[in-house]
C-alpha atoms as a PDB file:
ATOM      1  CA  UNK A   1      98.828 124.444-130.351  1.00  0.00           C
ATOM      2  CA  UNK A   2      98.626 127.679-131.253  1.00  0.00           C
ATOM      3  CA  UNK A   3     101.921 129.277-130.150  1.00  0.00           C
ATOM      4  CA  UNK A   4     105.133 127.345-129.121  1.00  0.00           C
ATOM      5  CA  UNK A   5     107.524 129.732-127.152  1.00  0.00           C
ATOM      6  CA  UNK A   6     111.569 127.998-126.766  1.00  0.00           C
ATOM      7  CA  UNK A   7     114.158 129.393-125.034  1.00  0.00           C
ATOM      8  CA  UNK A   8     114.688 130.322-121.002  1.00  0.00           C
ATOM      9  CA  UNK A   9     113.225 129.717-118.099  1.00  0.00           C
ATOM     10  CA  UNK A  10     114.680 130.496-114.586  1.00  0.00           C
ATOM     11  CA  UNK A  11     114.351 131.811-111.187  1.00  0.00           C
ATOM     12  CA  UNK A  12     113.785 135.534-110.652  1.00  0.00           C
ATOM     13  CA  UNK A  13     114.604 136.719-106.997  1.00  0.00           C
ATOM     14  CA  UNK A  14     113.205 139.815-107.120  1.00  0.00           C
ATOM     15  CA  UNK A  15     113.590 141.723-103.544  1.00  0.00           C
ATOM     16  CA  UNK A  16     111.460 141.304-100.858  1.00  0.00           C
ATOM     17  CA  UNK A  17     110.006 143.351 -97.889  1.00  0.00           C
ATOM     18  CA  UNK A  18     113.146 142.916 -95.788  1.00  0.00           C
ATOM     19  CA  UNK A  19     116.310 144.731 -96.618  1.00  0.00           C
ATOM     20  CA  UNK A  20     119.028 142.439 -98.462  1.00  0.00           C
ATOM     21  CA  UNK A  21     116.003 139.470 -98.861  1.00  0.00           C
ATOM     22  CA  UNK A  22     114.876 137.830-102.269  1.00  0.00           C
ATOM     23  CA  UNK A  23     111.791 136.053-103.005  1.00  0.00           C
ATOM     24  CA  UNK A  24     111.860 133.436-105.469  1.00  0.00           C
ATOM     25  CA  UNK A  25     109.595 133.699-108.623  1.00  0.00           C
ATOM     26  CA  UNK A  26     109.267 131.689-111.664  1.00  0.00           C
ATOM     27  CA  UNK A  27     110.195 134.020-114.571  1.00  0.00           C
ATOM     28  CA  UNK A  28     112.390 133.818-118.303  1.00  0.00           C
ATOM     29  CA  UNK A  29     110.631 135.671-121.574  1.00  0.00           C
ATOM     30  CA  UNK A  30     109.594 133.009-123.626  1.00  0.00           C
ATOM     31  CA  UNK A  31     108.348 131.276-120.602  1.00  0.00           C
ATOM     32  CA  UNK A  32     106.324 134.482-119.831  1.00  0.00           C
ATOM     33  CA  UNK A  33     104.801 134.665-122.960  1.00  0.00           C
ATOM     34  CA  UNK A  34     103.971 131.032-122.996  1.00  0.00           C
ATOM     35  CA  UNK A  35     102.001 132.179-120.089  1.00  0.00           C
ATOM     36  CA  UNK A  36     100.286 134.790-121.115  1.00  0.00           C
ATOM     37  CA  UNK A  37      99.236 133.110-123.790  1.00  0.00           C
ATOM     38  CA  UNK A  38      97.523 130.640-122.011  1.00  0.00           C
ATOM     39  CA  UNK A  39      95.837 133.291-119.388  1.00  0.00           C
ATOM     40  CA  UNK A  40      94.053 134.507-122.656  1.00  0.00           C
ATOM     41  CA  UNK A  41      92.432 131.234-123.111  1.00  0.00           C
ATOM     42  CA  UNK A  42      94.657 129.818-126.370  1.00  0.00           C
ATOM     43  CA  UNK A  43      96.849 126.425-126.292  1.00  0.00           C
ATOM     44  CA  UNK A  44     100.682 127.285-125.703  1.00  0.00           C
ATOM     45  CA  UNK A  45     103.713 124.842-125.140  1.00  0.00           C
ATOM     46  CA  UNK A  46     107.356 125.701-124.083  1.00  0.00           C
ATOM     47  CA  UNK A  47     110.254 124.371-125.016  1.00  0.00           C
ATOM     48  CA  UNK A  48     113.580 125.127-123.008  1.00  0.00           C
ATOM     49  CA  UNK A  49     115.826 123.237-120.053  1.00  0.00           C
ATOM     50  CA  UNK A  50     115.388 123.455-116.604  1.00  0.00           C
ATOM     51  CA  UNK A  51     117.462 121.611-114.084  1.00  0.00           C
ATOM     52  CA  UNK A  52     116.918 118.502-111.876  1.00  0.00           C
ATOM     53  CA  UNK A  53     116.772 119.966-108.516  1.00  0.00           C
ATOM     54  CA  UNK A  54     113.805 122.210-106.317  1.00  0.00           C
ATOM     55  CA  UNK A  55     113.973 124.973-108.697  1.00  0.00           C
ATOM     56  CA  UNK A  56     113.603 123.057-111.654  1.00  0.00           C
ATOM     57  CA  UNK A  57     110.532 121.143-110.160  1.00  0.00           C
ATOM     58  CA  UNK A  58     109.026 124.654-109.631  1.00  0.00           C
ATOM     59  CA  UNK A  59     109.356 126.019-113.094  1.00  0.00           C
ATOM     60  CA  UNK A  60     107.642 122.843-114.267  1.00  0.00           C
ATOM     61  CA  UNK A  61     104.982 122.290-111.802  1.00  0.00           C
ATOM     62  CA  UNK A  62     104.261 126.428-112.715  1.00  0.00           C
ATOM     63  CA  UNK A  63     104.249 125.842-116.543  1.00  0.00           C
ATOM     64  CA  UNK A  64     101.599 123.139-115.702  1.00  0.00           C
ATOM     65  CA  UNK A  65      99.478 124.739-113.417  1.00  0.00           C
ATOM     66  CA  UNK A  66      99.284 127.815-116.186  1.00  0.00           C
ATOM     67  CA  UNK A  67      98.135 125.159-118.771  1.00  0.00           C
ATOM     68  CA  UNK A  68     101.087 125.468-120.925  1.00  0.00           C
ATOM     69  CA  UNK A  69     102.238 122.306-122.317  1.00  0.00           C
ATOM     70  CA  UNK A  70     106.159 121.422-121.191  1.00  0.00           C
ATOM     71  CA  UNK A  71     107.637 120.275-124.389  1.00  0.00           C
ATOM     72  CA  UNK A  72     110.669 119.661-122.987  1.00  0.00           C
ATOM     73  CA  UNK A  73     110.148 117.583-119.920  1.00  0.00           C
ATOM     74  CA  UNK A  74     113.524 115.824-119.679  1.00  0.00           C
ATOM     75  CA  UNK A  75     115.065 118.074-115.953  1.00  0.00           C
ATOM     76  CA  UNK A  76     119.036 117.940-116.709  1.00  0.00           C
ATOM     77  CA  UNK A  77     121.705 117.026-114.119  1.00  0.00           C
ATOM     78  CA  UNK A  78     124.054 118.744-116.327  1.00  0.00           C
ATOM     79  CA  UNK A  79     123.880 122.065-114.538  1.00  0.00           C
ATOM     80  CA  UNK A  80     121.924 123.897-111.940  1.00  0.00           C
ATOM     81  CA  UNK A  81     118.316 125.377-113.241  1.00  0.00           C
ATOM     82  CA  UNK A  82     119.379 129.172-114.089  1.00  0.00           C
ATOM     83  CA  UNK A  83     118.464 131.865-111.958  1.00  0.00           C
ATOM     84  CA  UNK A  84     118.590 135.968-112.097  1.00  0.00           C
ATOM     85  CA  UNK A  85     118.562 138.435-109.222  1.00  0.00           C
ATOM     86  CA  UNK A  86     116.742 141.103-110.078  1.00  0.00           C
ATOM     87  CA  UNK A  87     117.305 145.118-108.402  1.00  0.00           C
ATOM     88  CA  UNK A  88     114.486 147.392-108.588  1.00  0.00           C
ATOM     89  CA  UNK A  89     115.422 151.116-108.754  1.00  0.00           C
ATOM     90  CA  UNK A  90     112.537 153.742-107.093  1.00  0.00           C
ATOM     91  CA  UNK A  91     110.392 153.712-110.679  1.00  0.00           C
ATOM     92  CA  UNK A  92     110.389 150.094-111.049  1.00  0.00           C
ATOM     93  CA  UNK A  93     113.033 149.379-112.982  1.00  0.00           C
ATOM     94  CA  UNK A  94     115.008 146.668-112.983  1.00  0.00           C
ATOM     95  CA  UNK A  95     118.804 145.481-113.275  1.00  0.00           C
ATOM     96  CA  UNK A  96     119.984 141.730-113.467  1.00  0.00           C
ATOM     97  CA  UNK A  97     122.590 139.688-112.236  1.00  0.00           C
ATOM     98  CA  UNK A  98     122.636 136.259-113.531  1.00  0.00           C
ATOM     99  CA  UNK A  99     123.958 132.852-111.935  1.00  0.00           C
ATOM    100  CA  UNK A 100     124.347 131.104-115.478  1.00  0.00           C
ATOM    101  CA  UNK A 101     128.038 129.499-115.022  1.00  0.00           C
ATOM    102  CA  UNK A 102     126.587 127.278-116.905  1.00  0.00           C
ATOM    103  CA  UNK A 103     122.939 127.436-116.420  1.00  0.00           C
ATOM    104  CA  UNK A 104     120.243 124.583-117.644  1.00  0.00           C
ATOM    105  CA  UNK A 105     118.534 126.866-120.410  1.00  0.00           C
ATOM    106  CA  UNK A 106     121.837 127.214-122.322  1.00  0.00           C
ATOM    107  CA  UNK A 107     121.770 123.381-122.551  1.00  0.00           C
ATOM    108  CA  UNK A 108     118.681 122.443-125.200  1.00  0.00           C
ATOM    109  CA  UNK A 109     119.791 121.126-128.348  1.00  0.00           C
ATOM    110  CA  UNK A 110     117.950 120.852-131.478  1.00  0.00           C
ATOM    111  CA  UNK A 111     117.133 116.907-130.576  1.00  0.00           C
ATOM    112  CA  UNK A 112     114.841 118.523-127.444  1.00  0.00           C
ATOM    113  CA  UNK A 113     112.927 120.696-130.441  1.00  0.00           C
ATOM    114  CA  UNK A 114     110.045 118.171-131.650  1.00  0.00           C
ATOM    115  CA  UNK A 115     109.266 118.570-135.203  1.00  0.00           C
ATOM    116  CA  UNK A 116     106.040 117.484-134.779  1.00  0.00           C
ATOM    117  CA  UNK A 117     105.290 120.229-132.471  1.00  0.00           C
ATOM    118  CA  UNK A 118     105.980 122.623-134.953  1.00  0.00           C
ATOM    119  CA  UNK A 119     104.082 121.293-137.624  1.00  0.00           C
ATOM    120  CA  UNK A 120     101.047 121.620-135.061  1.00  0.00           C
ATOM    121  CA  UNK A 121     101.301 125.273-134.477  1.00  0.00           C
ATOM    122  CA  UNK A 122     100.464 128.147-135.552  1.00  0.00           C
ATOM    123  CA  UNK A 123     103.403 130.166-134.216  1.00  0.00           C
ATOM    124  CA  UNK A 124     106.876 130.159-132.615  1.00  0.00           C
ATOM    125  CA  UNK A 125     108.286 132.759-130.485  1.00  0.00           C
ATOM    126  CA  UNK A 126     111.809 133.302-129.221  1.00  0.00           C
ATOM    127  CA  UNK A 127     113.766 135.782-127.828  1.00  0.00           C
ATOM    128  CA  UNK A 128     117.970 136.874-128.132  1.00  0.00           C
ATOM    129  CA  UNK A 129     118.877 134.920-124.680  1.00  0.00           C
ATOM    130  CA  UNK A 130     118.828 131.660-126.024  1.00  0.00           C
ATOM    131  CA  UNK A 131     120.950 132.549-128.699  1.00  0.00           C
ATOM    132  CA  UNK A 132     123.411 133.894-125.781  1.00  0.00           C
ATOM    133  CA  UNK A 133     125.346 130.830-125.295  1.00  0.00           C
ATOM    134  CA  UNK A 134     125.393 126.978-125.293  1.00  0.00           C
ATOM    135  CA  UNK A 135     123.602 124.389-127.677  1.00  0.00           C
ATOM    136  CA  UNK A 136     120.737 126.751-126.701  1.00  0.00           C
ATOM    137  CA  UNK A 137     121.696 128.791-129.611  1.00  0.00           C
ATOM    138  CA  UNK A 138     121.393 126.031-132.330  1.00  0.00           C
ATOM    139  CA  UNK A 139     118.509 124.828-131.269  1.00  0.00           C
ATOM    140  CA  UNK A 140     116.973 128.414-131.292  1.00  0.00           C
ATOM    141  CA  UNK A 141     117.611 129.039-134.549  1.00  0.00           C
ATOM    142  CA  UNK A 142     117.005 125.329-135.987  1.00  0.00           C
ATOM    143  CA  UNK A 143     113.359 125.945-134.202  1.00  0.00           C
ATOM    144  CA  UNK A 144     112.748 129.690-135.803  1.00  0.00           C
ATOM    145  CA  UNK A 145     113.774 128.306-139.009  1.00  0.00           C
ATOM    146  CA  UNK A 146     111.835 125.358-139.212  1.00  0.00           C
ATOM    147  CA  UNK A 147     108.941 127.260-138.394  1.00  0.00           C
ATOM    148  CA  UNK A 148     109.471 129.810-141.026  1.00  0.00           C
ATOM    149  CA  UNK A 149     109.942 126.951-143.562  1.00  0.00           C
ATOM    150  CA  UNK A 150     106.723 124.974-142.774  1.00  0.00           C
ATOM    151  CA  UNK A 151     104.751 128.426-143.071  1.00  0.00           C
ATOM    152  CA  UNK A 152     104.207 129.378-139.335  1.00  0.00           C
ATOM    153  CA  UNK A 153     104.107 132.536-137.968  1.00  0.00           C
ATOM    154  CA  UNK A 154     107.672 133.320-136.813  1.00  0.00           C
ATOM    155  CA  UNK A 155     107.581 135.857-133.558  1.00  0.00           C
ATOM    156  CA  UNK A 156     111.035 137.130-132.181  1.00  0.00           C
ATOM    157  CA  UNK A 157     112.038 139.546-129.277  1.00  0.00           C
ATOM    158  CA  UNK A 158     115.362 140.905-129.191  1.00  0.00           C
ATOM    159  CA  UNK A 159     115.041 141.158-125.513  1.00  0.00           C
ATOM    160  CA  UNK A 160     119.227 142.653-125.642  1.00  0.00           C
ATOM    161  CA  UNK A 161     120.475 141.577-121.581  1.00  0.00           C
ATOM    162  CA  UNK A 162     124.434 142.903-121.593  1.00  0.00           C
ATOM    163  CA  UNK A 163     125.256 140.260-118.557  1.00  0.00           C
ATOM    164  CA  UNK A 164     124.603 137.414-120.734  1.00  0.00           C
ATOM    165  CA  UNK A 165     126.222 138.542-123.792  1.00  0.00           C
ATOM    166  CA  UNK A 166     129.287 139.746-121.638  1.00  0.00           C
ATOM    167  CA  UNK A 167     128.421 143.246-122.269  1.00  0.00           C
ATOM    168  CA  UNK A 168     129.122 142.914-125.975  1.00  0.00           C
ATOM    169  CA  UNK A 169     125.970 143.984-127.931  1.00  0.00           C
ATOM    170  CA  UNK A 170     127.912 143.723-131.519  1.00  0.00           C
ATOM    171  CA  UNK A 171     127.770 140.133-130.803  1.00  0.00           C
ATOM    172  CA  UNK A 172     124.169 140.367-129.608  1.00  0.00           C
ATOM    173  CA  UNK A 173     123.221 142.033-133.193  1.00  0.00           C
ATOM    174  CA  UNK A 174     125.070 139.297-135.332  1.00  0.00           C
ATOM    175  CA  UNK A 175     123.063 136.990-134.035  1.00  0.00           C
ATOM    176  CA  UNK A 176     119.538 138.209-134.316  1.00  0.00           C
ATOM    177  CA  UNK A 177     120.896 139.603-137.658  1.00  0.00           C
ATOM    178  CA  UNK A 178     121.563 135.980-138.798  1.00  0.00           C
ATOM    179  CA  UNK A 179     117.583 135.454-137.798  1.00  0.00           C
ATOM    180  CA  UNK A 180     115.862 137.380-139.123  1.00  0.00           C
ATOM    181  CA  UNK A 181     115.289 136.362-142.495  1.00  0.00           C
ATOM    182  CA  UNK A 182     112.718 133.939-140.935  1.00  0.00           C
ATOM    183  CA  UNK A 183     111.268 136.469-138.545  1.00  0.00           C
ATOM    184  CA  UNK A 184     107.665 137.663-139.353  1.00  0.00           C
ATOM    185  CA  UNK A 185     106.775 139.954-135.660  1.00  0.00           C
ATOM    186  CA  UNK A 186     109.849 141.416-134.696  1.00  0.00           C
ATOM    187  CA  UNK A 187     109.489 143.121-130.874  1.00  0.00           C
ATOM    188  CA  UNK A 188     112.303 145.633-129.764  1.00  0.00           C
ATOM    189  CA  UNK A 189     112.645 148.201-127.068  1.00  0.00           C
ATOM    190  CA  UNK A 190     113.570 151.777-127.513  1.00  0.00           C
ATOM    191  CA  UNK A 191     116.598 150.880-125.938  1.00  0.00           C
ATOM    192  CA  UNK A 192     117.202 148.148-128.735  1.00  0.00           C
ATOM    193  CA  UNK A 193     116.584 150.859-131.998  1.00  0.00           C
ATOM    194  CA  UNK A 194     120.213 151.637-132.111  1.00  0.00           C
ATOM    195  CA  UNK A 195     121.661 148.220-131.908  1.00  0.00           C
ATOM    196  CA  UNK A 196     119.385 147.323-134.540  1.00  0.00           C
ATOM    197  CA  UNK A 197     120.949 149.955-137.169  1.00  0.00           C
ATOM    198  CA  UNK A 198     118.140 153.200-135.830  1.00  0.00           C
ATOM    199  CA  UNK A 199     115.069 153.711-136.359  1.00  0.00           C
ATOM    200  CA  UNK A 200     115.421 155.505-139.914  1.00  0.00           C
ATOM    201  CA  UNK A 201     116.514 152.011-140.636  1.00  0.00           C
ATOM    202  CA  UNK A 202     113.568 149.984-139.624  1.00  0.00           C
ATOM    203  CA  UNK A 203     111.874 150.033-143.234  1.00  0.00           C
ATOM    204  CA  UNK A 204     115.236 149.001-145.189  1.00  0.00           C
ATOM    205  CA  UNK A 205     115.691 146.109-142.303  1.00  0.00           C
ATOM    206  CA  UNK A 206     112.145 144.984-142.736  1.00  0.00           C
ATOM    207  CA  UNK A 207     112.129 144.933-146.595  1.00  0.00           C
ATOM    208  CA  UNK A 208     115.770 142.812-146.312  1.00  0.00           C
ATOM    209  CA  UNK A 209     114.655 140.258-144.033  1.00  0.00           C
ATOM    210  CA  UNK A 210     110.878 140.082-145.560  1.00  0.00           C
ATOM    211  CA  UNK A 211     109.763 140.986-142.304  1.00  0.00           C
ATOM    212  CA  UNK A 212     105.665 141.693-142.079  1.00  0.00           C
ATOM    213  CA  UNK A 213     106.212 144.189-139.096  1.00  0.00           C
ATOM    214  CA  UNK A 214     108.233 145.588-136.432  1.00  0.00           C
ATOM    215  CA  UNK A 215     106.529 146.671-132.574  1.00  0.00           C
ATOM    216  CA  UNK A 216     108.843 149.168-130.574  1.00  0.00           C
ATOM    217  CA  UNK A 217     107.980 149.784-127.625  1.00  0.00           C
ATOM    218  CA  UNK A 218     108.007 152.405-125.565  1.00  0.00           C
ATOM    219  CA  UNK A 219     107.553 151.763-121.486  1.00  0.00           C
ATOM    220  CA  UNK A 220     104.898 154.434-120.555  1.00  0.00           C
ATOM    221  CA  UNK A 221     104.532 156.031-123.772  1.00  0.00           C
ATOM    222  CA  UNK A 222     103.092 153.360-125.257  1.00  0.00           C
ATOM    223  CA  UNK A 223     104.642 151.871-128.434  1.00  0.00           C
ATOM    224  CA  UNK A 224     104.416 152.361-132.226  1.00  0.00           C
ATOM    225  CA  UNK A 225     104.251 149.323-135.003  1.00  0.00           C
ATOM    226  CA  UNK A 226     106.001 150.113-138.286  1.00  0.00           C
ATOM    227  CA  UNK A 227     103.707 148.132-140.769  1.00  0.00           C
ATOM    228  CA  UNK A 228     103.079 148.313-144.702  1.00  0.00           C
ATOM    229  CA  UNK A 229     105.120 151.867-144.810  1.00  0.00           C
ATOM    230  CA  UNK A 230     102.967 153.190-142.188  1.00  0.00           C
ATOM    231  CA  UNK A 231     104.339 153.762-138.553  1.00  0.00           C
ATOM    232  CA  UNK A 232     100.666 152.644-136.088  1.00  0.00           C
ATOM    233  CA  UNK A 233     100.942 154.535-132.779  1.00  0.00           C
ATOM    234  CA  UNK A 234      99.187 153.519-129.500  1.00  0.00           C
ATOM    235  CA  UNK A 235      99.900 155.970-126.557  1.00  0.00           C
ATOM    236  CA  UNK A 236     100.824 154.908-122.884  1.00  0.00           C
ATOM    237  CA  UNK A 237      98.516 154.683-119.834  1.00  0.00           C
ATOM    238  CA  UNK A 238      99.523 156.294-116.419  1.00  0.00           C
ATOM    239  CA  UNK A 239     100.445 153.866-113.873  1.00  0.00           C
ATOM    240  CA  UNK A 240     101.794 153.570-110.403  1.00  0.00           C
ATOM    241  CA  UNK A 241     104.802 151.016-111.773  1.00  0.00           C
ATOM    242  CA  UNK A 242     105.990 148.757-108.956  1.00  0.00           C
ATOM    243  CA  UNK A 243     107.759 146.210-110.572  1.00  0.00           C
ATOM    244  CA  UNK A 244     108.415 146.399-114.785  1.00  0.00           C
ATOM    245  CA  UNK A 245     109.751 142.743-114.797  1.00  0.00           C
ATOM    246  CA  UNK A 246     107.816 141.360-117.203  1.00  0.00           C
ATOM    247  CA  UNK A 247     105.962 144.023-118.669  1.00  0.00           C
ATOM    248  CA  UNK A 248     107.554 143.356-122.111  1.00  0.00           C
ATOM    249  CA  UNK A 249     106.779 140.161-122.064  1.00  0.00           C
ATOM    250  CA  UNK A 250     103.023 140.633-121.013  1.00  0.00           C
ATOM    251  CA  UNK A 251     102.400 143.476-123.761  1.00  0.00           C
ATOM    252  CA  UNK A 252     104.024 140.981-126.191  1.00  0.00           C
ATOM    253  CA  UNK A 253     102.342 137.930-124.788  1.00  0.00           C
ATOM    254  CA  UNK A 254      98.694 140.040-125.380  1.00  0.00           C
ATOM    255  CA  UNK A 255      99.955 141.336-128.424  1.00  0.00           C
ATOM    256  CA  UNK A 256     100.195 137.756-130.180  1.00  0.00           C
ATOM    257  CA  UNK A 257      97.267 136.608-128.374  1.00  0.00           C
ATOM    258  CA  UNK A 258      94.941 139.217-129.858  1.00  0.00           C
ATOM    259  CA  UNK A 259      96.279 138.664-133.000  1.00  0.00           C
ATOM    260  CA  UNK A 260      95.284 135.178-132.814  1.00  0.00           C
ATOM    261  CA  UNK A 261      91.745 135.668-131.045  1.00  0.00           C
ATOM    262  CA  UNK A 262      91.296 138.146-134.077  1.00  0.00           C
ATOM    263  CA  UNK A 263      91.849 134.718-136.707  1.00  0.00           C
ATOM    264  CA  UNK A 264      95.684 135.908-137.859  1.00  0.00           C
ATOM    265  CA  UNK A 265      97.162 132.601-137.755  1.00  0.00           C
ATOM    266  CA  UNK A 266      98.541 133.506-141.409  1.00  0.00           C
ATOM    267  CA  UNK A 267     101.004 136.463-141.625  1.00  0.00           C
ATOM    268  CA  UNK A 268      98.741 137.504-144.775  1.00  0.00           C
ATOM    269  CA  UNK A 269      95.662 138.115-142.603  1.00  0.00           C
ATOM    270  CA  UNK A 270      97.613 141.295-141.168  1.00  0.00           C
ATOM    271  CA  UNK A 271      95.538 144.705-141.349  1.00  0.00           C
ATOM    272  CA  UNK A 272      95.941 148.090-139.755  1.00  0.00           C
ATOM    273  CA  UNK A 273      92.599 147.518-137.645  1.00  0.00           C
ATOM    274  CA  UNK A 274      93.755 144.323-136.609  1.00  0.00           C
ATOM    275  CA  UNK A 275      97.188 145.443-135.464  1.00  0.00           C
ATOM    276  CA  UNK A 276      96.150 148.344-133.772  1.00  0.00           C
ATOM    277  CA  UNK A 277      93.443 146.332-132.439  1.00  0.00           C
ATOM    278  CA  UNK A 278      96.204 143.906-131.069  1.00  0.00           C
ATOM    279  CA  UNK A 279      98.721 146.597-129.804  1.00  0.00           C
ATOM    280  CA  UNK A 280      96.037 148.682-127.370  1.00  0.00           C
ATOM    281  CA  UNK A 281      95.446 144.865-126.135  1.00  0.00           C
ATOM    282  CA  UNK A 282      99.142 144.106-125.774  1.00  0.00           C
ATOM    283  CA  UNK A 283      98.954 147.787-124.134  1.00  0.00           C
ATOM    284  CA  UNK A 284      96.486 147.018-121.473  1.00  0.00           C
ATOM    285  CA  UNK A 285      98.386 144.009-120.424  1.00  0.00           C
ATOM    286  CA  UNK A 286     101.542 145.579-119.607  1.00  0.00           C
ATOM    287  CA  UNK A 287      99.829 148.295-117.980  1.00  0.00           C
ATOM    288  CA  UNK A 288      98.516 145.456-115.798  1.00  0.00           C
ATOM    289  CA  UNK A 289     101.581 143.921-115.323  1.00  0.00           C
ATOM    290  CA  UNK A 290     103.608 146.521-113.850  1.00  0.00           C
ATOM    291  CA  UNK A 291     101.113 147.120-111.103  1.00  0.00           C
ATOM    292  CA  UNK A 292     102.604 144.718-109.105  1.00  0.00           C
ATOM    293  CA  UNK A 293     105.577 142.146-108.150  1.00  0.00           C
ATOM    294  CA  UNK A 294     106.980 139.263-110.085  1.00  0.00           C
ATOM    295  CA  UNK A 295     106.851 138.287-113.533  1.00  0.00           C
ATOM    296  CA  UNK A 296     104.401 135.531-113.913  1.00  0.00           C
ATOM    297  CA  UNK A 297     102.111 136.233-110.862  1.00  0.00           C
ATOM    298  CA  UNK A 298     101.166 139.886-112.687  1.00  0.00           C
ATOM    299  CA  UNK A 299     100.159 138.906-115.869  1.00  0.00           C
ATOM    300  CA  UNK A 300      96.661 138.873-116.608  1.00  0.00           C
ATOM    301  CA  UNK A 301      93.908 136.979-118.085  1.00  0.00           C
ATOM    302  CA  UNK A 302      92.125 137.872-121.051  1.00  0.00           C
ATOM    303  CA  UNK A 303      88.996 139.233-118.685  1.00  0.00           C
ATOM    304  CA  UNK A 304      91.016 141.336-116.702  1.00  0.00           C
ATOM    305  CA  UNK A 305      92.377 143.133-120.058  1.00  0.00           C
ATOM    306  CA  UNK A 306      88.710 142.969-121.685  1.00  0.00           C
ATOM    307  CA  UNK A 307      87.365 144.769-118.537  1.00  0.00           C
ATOM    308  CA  UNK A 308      89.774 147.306-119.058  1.00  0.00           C
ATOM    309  CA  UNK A 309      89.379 147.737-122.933  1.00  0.00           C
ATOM    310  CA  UNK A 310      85.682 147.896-122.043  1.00  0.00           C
ATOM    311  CA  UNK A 311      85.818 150.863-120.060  1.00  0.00           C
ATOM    312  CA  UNK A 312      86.651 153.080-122.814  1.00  0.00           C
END
């Protein structure tokens, strides 16, 4: 495989056309990139729980029909499969509320991660829900540090969401603080400089942790990747943003993606050109994504972004 993505996957209900009415969609961050992934034509497998009932069904029967391998196939009668209800403000962004009392992600434990899977990869992505709560947690960081000590690339979005950390973001830092000393591509949001010491600390957190780069990014403006003591700009694209669910996800998702079309399945193949490369790729597919509704249904495939890119 070429990237193995563990962690959540739920239900979004993002609104629909009639006031007060949701539409169900299959959505969770890791399970978004795992898809993305695969729309750009390379091998990707997921690892998180889902539960045995309708909605778990879905999220499995979607994983398939993207061509991402379920890793974790097992459904759990242990709790419901978790869901989120997502509110859209007038610019297209959202707010969440989450039915997770418990939910099914927060339920994997480090005997669903399959060490053979990550000997067969070439990376591993998570993101900071997982860590949230439950065995979910363990098993998160037994995964991202297995990878980091067989060599694999080691991918990790702080993706900070207050409802499932009970609004308390100090606990939200000590956890992705105790990870990232196996952390190679670290992703935050501008939202997420503070909470990870500021900006002006980026180059002091990256030469702690040994981490090859840092991507913030930056909604329309575009985003910036703090690399080798240089700070690599890309600038924003104008866009009529309907829904932003997901947009993270599918600028990561491209992100890694390019960087593995372009041969980096070793952290010491990283290069300026290749990382810029990679983030007006990652660039394009957010823009993409936030052109329309739902998670999953708006990310695109490697020849919508290349038709894009090609226009330039």
């Amino acid at each position: 495989m070429d990237v193995i993505c563990v962690g959540e996957m739920l239900i979004d209900f993002i609104p629909g056309s009639e006031p007060c009415s949701y539409v169900k969609n299959a959505g969770g961050a890791p399970a978004n990139v795992a898809i993305a992934v695969a729309r750009n034509g390379l091998d990707s497998g997921f690892c998180g729980k889902m539960g045995d009932d309708d909605f778990g069904r879905f999220l499995a029967d979607t994983l398939k029909e993207n061509d991402v391998k379920v890793l974790c196939p097992e459904l759990t009668r242990d709790a419901v499969t978790t869901m989120a209800f997502v509110t859209l403000s007038g610019n297209g962004e959202r707010t969440f509320t989450f039915a997770r009392k418990p939910g099914a992600d927060m339920l994997l434990t480090v005997g669903d991660i399959d060490r053979a899977n990550l000997d067969a990869t070439k990376m591993i992505h998570a993101g900071s829900c997982s860590l949230s709560k439950g065995s979910a947690s363990d098993a998160t960081i037994y995964a991202l540090k297995a990878g980091h000590e067989k060599g694999k690339i080691v991918s990790f979005d702080v993706n900070y969401r207050n409802v499932m950390w009970d609004d308390d973001q100090e606990a939200a830092a000590r956890k992705v603080f105790e990870i990232l000393p196996y952390v190679d591509l670290l992703k935050i949001s501008e939202e997420e400089v503070e909470m990870m010491g500021g900006e002006e600390h980026i180059p002091k957190l990256m030469e702690q942790n040994q981490i090859a780069l840092v991507v913030e990014t930056l909604g329309a403006e575009g985003a910036k990747c703090f690399f080798g003591g240089k700070v690599l700009r890309i600038p924003g694209r104008r866009a009529k943003a309907v829904d932003a669910t997901g947009a993270g996800d599918a600028f990561w998702g491209g992100f890694l993606s390019s960087l593995l079309i372009q041969g980096v399945d070793q952290i010491d193949k990283l290069d300026e050109a290749k990382l810029l490369k990679a983030m007006e790729y990652g660039n394009v597919s957010g823009w993409i994504c936030v052109q329309s509704k739902g998670a999953i249904s708006s990310l695109p495939t490697r020849d919508q972004i290349e038709a894009v890119l090609n226009q330039n």
